[in-house]
N, C-alpha and C. Protein backbone atom coordinates (compact mmCIF):
# COMPACT_ATOMS: atom_id res chain seq x y z
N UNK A 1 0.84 -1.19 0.00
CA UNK A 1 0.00 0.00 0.00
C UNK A 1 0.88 1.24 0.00
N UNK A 2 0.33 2.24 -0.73
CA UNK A 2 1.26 3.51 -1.03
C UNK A 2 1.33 4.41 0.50
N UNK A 3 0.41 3.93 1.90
CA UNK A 3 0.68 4.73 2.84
C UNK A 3 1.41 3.91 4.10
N UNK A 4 2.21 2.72 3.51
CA UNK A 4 3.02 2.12 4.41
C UNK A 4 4.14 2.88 4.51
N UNK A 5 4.72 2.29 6.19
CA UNK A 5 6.16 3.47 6.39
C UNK A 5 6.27 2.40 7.28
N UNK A 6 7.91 2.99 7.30
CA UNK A 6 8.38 1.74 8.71
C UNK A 6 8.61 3.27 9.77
N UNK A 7 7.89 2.89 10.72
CA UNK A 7 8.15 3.55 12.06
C UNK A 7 9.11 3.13 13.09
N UNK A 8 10.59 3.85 13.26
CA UNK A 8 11.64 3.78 13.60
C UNK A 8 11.51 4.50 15.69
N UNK A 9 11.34 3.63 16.38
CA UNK A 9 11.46 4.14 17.56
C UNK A 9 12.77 3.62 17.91
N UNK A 10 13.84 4.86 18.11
CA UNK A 10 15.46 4.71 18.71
C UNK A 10 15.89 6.03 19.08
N UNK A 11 16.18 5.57 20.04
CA UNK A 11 16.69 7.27 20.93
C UNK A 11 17.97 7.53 20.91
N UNK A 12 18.80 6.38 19.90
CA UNK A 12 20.21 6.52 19.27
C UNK A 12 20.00 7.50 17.81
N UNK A 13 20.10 8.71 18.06
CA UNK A 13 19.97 9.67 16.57
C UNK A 13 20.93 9.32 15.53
N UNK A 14 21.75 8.75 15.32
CA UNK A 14 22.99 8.12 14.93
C UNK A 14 22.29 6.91 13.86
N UNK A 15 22.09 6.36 14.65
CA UNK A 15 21.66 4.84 14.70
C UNK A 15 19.86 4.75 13.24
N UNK A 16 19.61 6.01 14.32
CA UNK A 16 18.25 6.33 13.48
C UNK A 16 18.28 6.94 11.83
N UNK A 17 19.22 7.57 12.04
CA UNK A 17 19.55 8.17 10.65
C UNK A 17 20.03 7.69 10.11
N UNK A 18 21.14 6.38 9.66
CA UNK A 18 21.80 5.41 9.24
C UNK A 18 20.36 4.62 8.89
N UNK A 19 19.76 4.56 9.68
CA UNK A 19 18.13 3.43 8.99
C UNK A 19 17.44 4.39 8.18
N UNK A 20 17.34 5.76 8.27
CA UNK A 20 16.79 6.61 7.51
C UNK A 20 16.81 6.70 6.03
N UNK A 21 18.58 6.84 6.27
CA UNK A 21 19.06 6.69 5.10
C UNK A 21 19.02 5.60 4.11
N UNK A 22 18.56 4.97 4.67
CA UNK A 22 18.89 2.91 4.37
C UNK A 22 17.70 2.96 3.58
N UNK A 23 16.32 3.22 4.69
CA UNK A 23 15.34 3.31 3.37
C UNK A 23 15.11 3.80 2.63
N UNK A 24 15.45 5.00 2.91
CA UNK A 24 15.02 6.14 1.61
C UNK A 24 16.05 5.80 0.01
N UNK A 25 16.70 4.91 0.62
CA UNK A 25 17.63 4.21 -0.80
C UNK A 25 16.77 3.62 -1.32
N UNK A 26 16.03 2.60 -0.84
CA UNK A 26 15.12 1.82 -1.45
C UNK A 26 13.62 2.45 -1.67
N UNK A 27 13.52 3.90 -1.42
CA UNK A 27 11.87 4.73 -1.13
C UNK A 27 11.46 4.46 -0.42
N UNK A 28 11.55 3.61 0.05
CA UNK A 28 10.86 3.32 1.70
C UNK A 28 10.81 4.49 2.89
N UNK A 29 9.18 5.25 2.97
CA UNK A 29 9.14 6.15 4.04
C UNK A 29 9.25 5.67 5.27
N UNK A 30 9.75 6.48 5.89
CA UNK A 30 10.43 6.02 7.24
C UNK A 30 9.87 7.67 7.80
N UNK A 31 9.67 6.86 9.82
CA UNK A 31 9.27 8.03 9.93
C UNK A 31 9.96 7.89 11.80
N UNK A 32 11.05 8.83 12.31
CA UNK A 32 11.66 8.32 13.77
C UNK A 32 11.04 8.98 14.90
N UNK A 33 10.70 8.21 16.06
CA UNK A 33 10.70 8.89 16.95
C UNK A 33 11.85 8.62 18.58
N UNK A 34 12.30 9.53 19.15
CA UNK A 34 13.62 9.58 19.72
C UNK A 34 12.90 8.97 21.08
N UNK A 35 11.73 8.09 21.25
CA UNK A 35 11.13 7.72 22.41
C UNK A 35 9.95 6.88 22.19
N UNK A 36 9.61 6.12 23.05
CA UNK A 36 8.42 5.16 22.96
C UNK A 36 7.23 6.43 23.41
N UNK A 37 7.52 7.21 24.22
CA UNK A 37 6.58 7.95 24.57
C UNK A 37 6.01 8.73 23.13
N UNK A 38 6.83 9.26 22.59
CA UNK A 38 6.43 10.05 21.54
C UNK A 38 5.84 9.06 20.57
N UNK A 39 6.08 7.66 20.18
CA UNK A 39 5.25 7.15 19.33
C UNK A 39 3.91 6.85 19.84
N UNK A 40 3.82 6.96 21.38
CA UNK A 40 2.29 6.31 21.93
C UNK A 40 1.92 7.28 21.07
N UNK A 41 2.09 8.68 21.98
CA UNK A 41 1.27 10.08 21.72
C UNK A 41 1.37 10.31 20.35
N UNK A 42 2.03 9.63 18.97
CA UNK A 42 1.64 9.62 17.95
C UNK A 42 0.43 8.90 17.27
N UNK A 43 0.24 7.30 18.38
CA UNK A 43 -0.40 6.09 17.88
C UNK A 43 -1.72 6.81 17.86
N UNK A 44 -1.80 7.20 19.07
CA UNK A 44 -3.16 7.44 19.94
C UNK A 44 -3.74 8.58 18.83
N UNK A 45 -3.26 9.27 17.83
CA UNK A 45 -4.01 10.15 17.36
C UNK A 45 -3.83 9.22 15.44
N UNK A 46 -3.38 8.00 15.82
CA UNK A 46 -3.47 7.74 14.46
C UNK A 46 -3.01 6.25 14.03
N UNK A 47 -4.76 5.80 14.34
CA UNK A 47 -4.71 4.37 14.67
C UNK A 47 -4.49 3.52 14.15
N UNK A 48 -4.93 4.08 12.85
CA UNK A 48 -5.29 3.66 11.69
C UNK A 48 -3.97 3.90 10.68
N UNK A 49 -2.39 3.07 11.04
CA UNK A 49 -1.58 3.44 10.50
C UNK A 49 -1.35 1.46 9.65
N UNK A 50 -0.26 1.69 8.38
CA UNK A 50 -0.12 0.35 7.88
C UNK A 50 1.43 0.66 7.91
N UNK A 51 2.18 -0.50 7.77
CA UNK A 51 3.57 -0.27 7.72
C UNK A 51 4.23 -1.90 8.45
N UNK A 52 5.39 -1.05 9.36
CA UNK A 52 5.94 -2.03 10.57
C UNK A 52 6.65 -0.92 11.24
N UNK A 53 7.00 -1.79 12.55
CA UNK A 53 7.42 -0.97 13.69
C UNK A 53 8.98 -1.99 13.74
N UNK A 54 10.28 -0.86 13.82
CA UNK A 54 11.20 -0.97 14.51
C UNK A 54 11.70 -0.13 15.44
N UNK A 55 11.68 -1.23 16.49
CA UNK A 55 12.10 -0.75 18.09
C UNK A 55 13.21 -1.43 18.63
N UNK A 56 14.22 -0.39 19.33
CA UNK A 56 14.85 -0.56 20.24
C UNK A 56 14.44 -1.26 21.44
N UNK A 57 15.52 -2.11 22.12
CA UNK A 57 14.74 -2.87 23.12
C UNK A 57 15.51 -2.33 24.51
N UNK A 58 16.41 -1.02 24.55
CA UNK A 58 16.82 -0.50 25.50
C UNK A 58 16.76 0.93 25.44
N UNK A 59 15.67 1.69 26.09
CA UNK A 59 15.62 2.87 26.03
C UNK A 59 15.04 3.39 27.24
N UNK A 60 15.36 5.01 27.69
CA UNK A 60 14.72 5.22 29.00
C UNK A 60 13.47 5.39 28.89
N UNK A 61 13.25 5.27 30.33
CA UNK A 61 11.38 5.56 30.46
C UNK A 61 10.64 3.99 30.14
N UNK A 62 10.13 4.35 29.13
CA UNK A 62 9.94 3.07 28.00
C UNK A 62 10.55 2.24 27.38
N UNK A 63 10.71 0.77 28.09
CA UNK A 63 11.20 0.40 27.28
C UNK A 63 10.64 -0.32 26.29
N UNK A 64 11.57 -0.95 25.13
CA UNK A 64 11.11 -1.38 23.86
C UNK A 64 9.93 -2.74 24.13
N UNK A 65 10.26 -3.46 24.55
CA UNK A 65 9.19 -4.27 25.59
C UNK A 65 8.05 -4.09 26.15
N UNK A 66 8.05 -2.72 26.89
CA UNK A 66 7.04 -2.15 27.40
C UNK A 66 6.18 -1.55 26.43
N UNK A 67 7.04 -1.01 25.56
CA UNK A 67 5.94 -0.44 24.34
C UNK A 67 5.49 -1.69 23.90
N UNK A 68 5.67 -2.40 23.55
CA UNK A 68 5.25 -3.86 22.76
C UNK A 68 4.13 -4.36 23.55
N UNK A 69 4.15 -4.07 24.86
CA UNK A 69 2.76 -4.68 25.82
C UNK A 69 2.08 -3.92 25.74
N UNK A 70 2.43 -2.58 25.74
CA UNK A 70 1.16 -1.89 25.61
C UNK A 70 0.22 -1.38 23.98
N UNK A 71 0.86 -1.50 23.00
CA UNK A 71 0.81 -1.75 21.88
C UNK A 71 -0.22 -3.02 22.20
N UNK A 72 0.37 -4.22 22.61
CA UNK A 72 -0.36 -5.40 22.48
C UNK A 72 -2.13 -5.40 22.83
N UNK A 73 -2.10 -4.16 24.29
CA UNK A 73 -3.32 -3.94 24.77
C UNK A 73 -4.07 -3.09 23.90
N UNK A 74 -4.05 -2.25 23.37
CA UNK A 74 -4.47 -1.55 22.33
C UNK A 74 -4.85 -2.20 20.97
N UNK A 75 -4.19 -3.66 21.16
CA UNK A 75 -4.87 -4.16 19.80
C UNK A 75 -4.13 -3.43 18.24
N UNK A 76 -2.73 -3.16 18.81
CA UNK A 76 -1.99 -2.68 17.64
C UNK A 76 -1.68 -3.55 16.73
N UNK A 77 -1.82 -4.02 15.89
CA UNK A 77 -1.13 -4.96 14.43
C UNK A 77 -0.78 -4.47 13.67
N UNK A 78 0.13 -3.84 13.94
CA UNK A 78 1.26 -3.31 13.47
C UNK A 78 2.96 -4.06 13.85
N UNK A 79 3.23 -4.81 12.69
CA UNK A 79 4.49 -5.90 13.02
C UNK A 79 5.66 -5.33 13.74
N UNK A 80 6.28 -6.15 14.07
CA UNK A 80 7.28 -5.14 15.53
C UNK A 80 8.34 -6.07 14.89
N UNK A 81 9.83 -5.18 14.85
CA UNK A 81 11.46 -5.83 14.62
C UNK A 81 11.87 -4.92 15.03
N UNK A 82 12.47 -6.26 16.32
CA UNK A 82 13.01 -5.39 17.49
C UNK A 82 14.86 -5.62 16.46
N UNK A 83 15.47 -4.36 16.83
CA UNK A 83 16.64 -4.49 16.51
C UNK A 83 17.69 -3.76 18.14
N UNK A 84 18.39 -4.71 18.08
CA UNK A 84 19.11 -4.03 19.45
C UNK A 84 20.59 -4.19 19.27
N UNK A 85 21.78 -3.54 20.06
CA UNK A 85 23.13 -3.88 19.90
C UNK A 85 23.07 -4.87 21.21
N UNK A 86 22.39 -5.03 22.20
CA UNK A 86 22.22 -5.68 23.35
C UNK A 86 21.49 -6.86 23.44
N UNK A 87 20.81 -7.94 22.68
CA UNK A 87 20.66 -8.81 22.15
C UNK A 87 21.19 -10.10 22.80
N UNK A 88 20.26 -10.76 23.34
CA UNK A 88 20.58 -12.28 23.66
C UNK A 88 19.32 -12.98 23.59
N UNK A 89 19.69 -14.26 23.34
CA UNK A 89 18.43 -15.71 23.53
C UNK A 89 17.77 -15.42 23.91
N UNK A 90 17.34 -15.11 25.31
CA UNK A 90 16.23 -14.85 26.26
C UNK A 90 15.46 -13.91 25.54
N UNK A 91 16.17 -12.88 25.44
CA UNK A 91 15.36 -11.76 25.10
C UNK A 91 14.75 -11.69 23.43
N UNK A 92 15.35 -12.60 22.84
CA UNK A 92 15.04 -13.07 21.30
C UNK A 92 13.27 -13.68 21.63
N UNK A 93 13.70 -14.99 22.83
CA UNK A 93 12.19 -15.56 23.01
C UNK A 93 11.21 -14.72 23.65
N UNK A 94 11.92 -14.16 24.33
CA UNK A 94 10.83 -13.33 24.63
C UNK A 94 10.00 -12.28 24.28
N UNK A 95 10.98 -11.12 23.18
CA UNK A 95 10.04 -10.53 21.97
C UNK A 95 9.30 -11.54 21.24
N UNK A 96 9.61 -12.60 20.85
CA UNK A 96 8.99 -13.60 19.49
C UNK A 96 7.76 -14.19 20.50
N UNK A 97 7.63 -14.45 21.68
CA UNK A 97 6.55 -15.19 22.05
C UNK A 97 5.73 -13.97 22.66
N UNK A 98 5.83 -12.73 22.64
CA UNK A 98 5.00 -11.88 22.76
C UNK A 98 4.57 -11.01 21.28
N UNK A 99 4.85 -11.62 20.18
CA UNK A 99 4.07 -11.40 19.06
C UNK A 99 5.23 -10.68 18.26
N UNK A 100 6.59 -10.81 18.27
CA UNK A 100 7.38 -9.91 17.25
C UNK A 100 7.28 -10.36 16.05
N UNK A 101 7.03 -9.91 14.98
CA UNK A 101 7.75 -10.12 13.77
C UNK A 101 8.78 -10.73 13.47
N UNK A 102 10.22 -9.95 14.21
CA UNK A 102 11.23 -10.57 14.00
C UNK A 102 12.70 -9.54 15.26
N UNK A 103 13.27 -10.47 15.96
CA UNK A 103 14.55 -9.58 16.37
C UNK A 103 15.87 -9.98 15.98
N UNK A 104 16.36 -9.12 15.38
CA UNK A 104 17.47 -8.60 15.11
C UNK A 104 18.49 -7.82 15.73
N UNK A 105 19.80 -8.35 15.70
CA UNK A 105 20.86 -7.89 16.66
C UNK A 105 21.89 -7.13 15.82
N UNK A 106 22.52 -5.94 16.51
CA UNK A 106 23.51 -4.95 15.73
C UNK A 106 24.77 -5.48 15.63
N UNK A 107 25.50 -5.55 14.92
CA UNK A 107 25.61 -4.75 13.81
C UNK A 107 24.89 -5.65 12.53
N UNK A 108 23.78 -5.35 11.53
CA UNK A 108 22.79 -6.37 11.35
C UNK A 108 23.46 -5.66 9.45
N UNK A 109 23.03 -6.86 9.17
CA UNK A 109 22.89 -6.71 7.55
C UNK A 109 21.77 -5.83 6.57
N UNK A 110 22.26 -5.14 6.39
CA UNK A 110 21.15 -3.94 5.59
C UNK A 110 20.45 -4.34 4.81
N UNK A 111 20.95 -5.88 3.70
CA UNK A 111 19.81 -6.24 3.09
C UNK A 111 18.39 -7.23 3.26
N UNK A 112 19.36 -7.88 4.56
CA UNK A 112 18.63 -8.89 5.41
C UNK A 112 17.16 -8.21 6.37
N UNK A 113 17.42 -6.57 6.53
CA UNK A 113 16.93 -5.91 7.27
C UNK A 113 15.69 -5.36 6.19
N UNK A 114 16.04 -4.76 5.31
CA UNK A 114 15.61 -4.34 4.30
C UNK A 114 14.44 -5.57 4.16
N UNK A 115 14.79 -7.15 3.43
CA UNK A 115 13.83 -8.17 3.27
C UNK A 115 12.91 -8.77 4.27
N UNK A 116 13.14 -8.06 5.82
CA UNK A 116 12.70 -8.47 6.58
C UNK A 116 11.92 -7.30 6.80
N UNK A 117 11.64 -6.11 6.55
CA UNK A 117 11.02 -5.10 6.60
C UNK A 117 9.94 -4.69 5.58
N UNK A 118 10.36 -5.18 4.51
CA UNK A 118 9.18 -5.88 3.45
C UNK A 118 8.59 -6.87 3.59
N UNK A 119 8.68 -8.12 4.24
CA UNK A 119 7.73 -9.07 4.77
C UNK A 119 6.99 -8.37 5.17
N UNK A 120 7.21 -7.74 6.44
CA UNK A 120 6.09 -7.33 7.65
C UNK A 120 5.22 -6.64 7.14
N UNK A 121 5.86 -5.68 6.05
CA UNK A 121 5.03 -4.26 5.14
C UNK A 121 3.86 -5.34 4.84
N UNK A 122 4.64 -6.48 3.93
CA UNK A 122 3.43 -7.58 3.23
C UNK A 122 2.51 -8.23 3.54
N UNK A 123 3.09 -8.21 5.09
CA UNK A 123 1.47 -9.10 6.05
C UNK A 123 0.62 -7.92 6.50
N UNK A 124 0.89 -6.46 6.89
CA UNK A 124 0.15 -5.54 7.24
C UNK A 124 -0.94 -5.32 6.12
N UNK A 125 0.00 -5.08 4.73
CA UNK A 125 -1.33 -5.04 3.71
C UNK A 125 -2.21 -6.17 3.19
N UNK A 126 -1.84 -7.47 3.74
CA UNK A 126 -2.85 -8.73 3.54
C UNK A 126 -3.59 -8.93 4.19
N UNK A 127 -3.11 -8.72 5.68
CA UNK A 127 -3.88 -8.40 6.38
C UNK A 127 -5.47 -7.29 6.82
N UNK A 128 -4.79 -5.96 5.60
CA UNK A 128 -5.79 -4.88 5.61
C UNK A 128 -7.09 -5.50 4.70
N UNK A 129 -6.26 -6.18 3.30
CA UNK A 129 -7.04 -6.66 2.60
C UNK A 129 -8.07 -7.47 2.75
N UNK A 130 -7.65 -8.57 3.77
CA UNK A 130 -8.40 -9.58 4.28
C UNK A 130 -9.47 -9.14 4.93
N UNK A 131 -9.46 -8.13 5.95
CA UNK A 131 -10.20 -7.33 6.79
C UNK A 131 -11.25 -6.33 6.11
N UNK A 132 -10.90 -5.99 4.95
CA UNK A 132 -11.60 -5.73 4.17
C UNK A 132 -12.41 -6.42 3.03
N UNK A 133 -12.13 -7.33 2.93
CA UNK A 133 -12.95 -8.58 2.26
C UNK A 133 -13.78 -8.34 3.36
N UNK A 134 -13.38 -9.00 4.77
CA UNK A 134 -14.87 -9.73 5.30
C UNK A 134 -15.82 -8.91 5.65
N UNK A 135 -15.28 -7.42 5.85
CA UNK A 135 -16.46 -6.65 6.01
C UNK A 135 -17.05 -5.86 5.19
N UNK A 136 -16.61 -6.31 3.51
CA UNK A 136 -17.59 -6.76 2.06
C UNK A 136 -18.46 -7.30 1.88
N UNK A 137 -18.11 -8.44 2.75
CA UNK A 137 -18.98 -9.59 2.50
C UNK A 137 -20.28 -9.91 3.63
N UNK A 138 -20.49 -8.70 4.49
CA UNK A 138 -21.08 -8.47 5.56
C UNK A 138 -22.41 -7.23 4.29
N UNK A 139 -21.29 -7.01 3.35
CA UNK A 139 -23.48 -5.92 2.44
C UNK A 139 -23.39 -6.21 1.62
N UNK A 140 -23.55 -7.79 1.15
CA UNK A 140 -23.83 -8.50 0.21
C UNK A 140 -25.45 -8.93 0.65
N UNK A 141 -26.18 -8.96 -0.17
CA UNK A 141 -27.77 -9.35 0.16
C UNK A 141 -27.36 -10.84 0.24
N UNK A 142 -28.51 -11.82 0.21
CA UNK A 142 -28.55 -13.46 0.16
C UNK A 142 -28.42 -13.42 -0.95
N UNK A 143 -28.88 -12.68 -2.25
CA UNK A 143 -28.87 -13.48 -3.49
C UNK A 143 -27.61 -13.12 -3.62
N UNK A 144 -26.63 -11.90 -3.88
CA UNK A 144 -25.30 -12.08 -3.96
C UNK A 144 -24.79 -12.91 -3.10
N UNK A 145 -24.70 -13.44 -2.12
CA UNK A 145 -24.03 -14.18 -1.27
C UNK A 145 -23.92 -15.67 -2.25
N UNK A 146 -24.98 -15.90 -2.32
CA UNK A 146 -25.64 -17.66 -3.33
C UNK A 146 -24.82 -17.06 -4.58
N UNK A 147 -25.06 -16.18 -5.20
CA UNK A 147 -23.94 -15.81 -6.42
C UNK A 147 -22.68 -16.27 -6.42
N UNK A 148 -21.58 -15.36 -5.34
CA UNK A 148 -20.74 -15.89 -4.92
C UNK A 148 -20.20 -16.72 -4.55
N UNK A 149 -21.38 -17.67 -4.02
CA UNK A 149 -20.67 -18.90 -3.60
C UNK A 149 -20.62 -19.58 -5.11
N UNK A 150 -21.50 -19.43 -5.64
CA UNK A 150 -21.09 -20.48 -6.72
C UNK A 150 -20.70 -19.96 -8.19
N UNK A 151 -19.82 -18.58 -7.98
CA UNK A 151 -18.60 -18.28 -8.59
C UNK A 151 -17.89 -18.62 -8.32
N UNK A 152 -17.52 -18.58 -7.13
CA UNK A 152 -16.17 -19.08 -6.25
C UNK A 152 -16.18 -20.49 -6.51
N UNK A 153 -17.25 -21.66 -6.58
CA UNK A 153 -17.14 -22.62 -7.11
C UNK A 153 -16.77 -23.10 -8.06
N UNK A 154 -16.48 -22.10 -9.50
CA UNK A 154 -16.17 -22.46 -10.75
C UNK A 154 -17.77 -21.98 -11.43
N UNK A 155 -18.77 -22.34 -11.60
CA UNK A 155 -19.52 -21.58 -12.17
C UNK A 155 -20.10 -20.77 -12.97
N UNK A 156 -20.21 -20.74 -14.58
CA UNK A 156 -20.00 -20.36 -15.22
C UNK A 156 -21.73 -19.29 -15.01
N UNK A 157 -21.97 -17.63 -15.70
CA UNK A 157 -23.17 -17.26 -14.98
C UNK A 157 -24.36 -18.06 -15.88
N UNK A 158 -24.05 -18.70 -17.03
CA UNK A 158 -24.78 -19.56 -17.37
C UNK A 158 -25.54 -20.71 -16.92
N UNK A 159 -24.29 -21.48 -15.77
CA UNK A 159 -24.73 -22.49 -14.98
C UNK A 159 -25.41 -22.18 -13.88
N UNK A 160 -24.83 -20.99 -13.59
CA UNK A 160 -25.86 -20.15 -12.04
C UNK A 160 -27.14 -19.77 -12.26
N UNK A 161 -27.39 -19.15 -13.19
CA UNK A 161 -28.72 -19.13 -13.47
C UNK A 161 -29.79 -19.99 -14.54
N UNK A 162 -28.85 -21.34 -15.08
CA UNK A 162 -29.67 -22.98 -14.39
C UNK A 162 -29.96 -23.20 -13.36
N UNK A 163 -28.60 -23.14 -12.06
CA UNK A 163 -29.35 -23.70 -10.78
C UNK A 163 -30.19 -22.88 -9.91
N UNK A 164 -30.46 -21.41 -10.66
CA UNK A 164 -31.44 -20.60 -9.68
C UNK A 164 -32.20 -20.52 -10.29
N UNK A 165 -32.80 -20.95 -11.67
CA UNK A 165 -33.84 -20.69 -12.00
C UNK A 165 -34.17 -19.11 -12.76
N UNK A 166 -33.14 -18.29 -13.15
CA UNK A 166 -33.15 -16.91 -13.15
C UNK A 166 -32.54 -16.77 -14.31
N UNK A 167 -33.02 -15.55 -14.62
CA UNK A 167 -32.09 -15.00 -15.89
C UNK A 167 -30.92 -15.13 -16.02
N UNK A 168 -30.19 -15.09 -17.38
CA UNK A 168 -28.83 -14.88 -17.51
C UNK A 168 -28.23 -13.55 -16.80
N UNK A 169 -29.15 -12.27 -17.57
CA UNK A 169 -28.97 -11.12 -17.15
C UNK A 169 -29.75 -10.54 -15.92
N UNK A 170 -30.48 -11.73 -15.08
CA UNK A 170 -30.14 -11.14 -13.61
C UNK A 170 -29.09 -11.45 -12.67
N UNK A 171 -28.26 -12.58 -13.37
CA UNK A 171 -27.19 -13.04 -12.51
C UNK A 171 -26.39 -12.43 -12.89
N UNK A 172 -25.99 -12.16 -14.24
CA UNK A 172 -25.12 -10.78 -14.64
C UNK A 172 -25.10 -9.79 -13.85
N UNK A 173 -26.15 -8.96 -13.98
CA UNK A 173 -26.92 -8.07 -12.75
C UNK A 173 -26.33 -8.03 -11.37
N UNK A 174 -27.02 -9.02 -10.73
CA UNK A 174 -25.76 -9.72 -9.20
C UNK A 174 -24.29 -9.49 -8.91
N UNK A 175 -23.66 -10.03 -10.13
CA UNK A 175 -22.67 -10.12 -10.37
C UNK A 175 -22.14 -9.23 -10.09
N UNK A 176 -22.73 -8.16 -11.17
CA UNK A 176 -21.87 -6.57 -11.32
C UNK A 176 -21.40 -6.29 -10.06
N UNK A 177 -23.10 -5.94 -9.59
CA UNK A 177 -23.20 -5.86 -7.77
C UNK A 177 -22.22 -6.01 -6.83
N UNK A 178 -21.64 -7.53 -6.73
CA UNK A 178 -21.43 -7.57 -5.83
C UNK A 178 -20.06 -7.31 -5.94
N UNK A 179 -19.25 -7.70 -7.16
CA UNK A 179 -18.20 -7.24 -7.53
C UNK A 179 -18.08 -6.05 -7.36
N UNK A 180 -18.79 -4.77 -7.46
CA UNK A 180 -18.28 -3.76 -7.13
C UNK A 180 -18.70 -3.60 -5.23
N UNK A 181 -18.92 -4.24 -4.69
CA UNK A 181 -19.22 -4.45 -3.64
C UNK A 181 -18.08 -4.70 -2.74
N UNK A 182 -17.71 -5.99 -3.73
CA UNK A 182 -16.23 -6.66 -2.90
C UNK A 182 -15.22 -5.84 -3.50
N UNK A 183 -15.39 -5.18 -4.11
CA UNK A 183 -13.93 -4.18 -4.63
C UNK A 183 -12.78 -4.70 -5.23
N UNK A 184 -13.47 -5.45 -6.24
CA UNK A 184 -12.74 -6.18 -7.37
C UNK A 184 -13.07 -6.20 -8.49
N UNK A 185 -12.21 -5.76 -9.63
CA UNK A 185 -12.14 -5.50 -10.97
C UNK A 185 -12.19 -6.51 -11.28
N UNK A 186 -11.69 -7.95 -11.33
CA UNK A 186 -11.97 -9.07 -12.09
C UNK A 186 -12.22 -10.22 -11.49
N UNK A 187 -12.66 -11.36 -11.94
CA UNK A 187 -13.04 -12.54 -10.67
C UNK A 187 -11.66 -13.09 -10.33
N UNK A 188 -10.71 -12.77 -11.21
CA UNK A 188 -9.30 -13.69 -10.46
C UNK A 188 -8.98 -13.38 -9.58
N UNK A 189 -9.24 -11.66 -9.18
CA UNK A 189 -8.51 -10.91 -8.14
C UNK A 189 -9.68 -11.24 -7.14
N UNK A 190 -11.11 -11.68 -7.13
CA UNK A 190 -12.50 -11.56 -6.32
C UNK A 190 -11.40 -13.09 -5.88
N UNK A 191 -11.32 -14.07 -6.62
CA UNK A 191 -11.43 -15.32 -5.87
C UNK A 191 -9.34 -15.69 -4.97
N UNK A 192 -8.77 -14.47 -5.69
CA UNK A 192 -7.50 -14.30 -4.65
C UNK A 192 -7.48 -13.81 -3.27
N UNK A 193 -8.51 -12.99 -3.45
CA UNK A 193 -8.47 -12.49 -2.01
C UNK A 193 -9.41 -12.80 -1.42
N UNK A 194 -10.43 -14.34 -1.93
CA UNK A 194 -11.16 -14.64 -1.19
C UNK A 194 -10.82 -15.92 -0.42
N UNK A 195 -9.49 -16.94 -1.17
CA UNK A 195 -9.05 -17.52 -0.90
C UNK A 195 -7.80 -17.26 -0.12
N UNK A 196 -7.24 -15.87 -0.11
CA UNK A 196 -6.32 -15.49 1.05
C UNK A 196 -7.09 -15.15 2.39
N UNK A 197 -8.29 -14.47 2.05
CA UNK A 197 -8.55 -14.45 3.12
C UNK A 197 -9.50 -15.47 4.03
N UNK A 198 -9.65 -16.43 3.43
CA UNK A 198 -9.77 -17.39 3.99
C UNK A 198 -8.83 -18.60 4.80
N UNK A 199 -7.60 -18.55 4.31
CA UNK A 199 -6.70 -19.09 4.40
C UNK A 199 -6.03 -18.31 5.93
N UNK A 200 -6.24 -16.81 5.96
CA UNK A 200 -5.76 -16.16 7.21
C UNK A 200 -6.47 -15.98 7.98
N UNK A 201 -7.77 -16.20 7.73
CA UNK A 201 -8.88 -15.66 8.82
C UNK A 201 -9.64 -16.48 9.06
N UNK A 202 -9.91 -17.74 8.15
CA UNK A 202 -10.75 -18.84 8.53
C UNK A 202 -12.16 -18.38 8.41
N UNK A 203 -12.06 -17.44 7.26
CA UNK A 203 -13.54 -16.98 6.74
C UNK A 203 -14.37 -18.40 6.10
N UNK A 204 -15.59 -18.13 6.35
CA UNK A 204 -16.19 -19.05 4.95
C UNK A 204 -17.24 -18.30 5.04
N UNK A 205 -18.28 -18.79 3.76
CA UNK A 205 -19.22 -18.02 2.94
C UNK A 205 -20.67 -18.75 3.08
């Protein structure tokens, strides 16, 4: 998505600008804040952000941890890579079993960082997508719903309106509908993201 950014919380200005620079090689907006505090008081006015989060896991006040729990309470999904120069096992399992993305230890590989910062970008927007399928598929009437299912079946609108008894051109009709409903230009892209998001969310129809 064109309004993803990786959000850089490190209170090393050094450190931060070296990642700055890193993405903006690749276009990647990047956006720092020199504190966990300053990203709450950013979150809180803007909830509704897509991207990933890299955090420091040693900083005052807040630490990188602490933001991550409280993030967690808020219901943030927004992917977290923790990167630290202070880095051990423990603290590896213990970001990863409290929901990280991924941690990473300094002095870290720029391209490894880079491919691991595009994953996360990639599950935030599959994730948006998915989330937006199902609450598509929540103002679909019953007859689009029965449509859909048996597009998604293979279905040609010829055969659909054999088994409903209905016009060609009211299932056409439907069709249009719901397709512009589900916010898809063609059925390959209707039945990709109906099968991704089924696959992540354990939707069915």
């Amino acid at each position: 998505m064109d309004n993803s950014i990786v959000y850089i919380v490190e209170d090393d200005q050094a450190v931060a600008d070296a990642l700055c620079c890193l993405f903006a090689s690749v276009k990647l907006p990047c956006q720092h804040f020199a504190n966990a505090q300053c990203f709450l008081t950013y979150y809180h006015s803007n909830i509704n952000i897509n991207g990933c989060l890299l955090l420091d896991v040693r900083m005052p006040n807040i630490s990188g941890f602490d933001l991550q729990a409280q993030l967690k309470q808020r219901s943030c999904q927004l992917p977290i890579i923790f990167i630290t120069g202070h880095g051990d096992i423990a603290m590896a399992v213990r970001a990863m079993k409290a929901g990280a993305y991924d941690f990473i230890t300094k002095p870290f590989n720029n391209q490894l960082l880079l491919e691991q910062v595009q994953r996360a970008i990639n599950l935030t927007n599959q994730r948006n997508v998915n989330e937006h399928f199902k609450k598509n598929l929540t103002t679909l009437t019953s007859r689009e719903q029965q449509i859909l299912t048996l597009v998604i079946s293979g279905k040609t609108s010829k055969e659909i309106a054999q088994e409903l008894a209905i016009t060609l051109s009211t299932v056409e009709m439907h069709r249009s509908k719901l397709m512009k409903k589900m916010q898809a230009k063609t059925i390959a892209e209707l039945l990709k993201n109906y099968f991704l998001s089924k696959l992540s969310l354990g939707n069915s129809i």
